[in-house]
PDB file of N, CA and C in Angstrom:
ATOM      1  N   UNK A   1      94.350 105.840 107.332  1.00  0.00           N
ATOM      2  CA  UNK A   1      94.097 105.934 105.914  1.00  0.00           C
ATOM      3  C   UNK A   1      95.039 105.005 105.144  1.00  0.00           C
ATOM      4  N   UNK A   2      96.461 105.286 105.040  1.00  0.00           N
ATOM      5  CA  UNK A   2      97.384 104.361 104.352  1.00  0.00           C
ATOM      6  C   UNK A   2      97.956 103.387 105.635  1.00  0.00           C
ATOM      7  N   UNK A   3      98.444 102.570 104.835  1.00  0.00           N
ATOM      8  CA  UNK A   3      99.150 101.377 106.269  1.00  0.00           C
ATOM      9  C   UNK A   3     100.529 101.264 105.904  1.00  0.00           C
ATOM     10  N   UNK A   4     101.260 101.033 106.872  1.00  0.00           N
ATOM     11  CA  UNK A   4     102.708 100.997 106.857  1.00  0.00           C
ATOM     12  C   UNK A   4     103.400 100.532 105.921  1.00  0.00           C
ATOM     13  N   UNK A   5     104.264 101.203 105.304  1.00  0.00           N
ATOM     14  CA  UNK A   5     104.854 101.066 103.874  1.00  0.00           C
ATOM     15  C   UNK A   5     104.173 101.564 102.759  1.00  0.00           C
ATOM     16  N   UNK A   6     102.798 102.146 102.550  1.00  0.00           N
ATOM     17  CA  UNK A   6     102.404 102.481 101.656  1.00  0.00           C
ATOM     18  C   UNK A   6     102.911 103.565 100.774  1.00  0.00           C
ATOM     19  N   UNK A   7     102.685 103.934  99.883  1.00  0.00           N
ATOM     20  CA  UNK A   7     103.092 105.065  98.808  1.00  0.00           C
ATOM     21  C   UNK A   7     102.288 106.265  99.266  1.00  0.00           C
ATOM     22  N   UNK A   8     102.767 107.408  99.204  1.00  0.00           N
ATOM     23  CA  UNK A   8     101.494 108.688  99.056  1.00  0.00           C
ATOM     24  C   UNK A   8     101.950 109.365  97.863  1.00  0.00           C
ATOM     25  N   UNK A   9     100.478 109.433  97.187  1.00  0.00           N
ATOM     26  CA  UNK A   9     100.618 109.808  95.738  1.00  0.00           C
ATOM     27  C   UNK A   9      99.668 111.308  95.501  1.00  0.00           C
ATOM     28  N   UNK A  10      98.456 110.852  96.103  1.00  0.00           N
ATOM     29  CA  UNK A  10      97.679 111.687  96.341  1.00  0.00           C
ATOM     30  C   UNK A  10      97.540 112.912  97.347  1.00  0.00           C
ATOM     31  N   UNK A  11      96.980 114.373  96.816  1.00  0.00           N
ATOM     32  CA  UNK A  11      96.873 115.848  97.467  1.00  0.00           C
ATOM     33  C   UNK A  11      96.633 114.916  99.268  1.00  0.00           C
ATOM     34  N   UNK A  12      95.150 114.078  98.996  1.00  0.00           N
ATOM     35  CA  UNK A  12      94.741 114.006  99.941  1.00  0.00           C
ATOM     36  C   UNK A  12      95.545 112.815 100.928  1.00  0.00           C
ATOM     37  N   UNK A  13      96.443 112.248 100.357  1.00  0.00           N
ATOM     38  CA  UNK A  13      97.425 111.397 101.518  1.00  0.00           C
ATOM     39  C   UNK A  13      98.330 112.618 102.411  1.00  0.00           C
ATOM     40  N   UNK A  14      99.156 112.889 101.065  1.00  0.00           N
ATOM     41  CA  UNK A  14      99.725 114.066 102.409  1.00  0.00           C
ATOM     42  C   UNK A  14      99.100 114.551 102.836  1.00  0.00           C
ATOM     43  N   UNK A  15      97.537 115.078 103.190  1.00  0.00           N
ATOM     44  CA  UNK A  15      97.300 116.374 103.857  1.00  0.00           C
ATOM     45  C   UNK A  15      96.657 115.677 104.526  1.00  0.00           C
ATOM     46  N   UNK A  16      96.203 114.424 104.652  1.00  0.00           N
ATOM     47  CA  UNK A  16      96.017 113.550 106.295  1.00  0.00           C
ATOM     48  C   UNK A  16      97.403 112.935 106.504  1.00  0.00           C
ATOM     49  N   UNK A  17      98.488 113.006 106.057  1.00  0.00           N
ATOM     50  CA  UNK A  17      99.392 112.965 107.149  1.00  0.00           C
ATOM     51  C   UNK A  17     100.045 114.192 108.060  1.00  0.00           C
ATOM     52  N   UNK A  18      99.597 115.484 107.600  1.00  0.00           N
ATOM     53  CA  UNK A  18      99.913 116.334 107.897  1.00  0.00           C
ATOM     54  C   UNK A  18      99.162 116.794 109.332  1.00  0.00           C
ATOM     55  N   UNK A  19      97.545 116.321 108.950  1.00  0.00           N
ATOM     56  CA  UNK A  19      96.763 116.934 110.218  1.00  0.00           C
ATOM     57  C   UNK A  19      97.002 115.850 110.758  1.00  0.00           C
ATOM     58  N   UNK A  20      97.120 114.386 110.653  1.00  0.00           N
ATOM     59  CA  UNK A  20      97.583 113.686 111.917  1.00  0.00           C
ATOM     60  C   UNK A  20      99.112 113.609 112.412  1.00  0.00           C
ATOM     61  N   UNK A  21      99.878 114.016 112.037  1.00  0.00           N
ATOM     62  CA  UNK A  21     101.109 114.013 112.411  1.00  0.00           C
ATOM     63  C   UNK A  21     101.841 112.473 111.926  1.00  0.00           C
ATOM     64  N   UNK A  22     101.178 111.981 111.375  1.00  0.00           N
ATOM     65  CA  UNK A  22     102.342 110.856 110.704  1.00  0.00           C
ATOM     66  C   UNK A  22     102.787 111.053 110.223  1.00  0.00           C
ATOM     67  N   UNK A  23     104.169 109.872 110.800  1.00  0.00           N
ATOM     68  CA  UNK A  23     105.554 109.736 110.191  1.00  0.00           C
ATOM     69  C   UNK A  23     105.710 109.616 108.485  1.00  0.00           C
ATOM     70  N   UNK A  24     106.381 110.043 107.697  1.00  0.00           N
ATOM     71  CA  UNK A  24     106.707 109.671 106.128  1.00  0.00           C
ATOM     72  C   UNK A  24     108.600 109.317 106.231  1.00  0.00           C
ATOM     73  N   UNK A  25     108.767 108.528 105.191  1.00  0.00           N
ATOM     74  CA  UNK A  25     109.890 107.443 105.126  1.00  0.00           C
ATOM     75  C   UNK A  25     110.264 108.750 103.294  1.00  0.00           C
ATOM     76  N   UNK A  26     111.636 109.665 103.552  1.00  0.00           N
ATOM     77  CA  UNK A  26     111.468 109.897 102.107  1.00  0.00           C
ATOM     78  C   UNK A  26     112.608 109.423 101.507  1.00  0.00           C
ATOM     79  N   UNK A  27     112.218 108.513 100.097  1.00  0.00           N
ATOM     80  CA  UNK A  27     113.593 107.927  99.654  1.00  0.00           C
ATOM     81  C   UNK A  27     113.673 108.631  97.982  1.00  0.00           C
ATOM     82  N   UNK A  28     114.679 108.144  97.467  1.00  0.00           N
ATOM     83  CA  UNK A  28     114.682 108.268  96.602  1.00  0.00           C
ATOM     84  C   UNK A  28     115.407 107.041  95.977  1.00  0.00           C
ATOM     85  N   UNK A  29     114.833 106.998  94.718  1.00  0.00           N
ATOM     86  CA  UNK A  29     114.958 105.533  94.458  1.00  0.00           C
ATOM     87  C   UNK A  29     115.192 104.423  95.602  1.00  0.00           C
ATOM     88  N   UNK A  30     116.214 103.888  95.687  1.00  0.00           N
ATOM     89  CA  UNK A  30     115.947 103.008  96.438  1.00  0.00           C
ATOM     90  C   UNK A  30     116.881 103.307  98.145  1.00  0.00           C
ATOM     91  N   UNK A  31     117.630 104.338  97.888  1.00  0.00           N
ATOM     92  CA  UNK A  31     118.095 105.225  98.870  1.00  0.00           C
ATOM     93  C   UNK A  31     117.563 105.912 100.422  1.00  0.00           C
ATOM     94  N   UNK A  32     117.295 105.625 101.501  1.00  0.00           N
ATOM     95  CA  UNK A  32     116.387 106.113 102.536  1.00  0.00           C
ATOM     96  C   UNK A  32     116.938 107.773 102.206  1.00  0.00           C
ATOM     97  N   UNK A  33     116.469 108.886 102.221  1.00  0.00           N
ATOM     98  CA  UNK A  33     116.850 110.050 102.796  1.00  0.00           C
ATOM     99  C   UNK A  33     116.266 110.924 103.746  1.00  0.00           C
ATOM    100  N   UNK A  34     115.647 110.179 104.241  1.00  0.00           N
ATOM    101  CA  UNK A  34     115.041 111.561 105.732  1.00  0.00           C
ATOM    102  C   UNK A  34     113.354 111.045 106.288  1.00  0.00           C
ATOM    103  N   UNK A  35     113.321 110.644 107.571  1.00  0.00           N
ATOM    104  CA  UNK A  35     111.814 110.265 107.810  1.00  0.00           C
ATOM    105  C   UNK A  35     111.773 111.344 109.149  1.00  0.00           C
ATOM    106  N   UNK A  36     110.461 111.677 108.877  1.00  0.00           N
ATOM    107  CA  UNK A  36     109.769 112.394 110.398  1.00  0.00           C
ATOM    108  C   UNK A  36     108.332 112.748 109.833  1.00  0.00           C
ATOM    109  N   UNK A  37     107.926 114.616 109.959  1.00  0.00           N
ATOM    110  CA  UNK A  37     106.531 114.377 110.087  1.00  0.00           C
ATOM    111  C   UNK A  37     106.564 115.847 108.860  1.00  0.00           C
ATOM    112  N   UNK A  38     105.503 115.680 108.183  1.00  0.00           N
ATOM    113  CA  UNK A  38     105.438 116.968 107.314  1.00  0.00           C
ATOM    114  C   UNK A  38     104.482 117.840 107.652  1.00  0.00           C
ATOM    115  N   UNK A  39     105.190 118.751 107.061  1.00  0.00           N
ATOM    116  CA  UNK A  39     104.577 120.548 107.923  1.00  0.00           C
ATOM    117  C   UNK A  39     104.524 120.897 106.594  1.00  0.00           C
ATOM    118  N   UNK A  40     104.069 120.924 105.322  1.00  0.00           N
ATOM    119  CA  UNK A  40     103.619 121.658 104.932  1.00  0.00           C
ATOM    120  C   UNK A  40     103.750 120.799 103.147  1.00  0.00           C
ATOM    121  N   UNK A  41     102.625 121.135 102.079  1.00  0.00           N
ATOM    122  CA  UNK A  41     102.364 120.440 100.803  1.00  0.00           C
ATOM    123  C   UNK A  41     101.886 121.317  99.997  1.00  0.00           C
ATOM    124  N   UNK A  42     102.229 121.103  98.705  1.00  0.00           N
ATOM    125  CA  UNK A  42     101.780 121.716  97.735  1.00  0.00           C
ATOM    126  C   UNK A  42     102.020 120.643  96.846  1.00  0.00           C
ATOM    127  N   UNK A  43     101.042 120.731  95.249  1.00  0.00           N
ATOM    128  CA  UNK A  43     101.580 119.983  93.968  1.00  0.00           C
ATOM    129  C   UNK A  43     102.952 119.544  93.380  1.00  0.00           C
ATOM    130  N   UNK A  44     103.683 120.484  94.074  1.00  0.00           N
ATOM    131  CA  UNK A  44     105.288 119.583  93.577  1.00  0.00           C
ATOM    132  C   UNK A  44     106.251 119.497  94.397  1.00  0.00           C
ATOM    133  N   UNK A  45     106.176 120.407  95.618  1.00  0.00           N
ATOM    134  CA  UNK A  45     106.925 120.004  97.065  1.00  0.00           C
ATOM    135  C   UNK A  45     105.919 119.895  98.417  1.00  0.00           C
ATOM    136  N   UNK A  46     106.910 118.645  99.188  1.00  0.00           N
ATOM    137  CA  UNK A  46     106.773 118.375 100.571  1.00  0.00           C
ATOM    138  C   UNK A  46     107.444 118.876 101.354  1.00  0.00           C
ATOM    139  N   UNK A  47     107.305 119.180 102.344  1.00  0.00           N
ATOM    140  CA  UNK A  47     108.248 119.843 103.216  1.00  0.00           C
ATOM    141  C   UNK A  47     108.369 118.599 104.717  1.00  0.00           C
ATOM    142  N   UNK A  48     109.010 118.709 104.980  1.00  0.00           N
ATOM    143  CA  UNK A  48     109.572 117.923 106.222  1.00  0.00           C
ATOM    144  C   UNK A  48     110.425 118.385 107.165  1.00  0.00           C
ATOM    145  N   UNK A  49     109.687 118.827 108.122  1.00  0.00           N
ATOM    146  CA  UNK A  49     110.836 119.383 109.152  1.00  0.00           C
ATOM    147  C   UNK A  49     111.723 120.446 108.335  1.00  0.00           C
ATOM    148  N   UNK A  50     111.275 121.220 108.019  1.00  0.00           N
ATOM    149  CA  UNK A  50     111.662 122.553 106.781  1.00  0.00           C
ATOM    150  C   UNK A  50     112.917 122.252 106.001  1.00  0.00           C
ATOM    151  N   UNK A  51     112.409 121.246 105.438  1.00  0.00           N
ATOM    152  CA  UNK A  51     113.582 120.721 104.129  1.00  0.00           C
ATOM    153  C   UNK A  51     112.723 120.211 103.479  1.00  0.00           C
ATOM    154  N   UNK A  52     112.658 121.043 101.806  1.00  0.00           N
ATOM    155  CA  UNK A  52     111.692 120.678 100.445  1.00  0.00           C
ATOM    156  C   UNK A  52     112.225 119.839  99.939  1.00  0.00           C
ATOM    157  N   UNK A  53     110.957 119.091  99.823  1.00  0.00           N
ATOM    158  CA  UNK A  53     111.640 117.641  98.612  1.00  0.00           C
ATOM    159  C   UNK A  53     110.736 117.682  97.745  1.00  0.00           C
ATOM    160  N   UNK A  54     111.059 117.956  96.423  1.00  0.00           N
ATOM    161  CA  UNK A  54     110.162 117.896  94.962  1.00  0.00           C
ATOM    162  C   UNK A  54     109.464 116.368  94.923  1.00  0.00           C
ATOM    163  N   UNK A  55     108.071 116.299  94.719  1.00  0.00           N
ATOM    164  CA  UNK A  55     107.656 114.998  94.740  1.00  0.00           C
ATOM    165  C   UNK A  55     107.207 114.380  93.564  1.00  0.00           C
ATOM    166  N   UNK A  56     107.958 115.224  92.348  1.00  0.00           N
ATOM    167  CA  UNK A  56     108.517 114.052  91.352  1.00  0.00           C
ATOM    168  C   UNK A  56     109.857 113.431  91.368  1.00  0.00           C
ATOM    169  N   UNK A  57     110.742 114.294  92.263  1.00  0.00           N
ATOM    170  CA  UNK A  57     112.062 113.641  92.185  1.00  0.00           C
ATOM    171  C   UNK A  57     111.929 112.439  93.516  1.00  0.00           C
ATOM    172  N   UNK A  58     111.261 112.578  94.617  1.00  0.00           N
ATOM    173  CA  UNK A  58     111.505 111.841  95.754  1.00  0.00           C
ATOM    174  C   UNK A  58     110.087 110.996  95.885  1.00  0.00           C
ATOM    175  N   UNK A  59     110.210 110.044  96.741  1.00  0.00           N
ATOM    176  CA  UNK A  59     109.183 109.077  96.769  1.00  0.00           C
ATOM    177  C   UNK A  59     109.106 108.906  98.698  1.00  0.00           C
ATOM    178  N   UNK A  60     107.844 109.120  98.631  1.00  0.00           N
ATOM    179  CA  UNK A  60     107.061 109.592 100.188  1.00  0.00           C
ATOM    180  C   UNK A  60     105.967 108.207 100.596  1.00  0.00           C
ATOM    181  N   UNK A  61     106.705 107.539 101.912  1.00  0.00           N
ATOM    182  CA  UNK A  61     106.304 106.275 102.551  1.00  0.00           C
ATOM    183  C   UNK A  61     105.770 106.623 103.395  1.00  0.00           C
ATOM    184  N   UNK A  62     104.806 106.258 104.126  1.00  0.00           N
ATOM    185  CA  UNK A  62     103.470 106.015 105.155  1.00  0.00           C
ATOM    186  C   UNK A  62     104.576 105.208 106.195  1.00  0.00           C
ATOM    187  N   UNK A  63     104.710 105.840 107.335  1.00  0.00           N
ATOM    188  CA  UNK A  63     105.358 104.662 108.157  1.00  0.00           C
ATOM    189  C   UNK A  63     104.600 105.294 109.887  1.00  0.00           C
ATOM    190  N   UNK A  64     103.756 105.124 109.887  1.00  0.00           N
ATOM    191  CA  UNK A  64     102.937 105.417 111.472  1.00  0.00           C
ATOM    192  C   UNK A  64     103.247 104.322 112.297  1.00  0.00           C
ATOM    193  N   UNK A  65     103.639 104.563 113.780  1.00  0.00           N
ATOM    194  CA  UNK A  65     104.298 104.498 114.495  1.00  0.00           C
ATOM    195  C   UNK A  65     105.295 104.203 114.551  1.00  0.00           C
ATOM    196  N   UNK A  66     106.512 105.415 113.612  1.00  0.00           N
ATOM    197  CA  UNK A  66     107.697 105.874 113.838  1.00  0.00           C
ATOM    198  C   UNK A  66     107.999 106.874 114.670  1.00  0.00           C
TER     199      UNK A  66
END
């Protein structure tokens, strides 16, 4: 769906990265803070390996085959 480096903005990006198990890159501003695979979404948090990140404060990268 997205290609490497892309943004996920949309319900439906995270929740095909979720059923495929791709990798997400989460930064904030321009800061790396944490990549692996997300387990779980809602409208204002991501979860990653059970650590919430609000996804107006953090910014969520497409990075498949990490």
């Amino acid at each position: 769906m997205l290609h490497q480096g892309e943004l996920l903005t949309l319900q439906r990006h995270f929740q095909y990265h979720i059923q495929n198990a791709v990798p997400v890159e989460v930064r904030r501003g321009s800061t790396h803070v944490d990549m692996g695979v997300l387990t779980a979404v809602d409208e204002s948090f991501a979860e990653l390996q059970g650590t919430l990140y609000n996804r107006k404060v953090f910014t969520f990268i497409s990075r498949p085959g990490y």
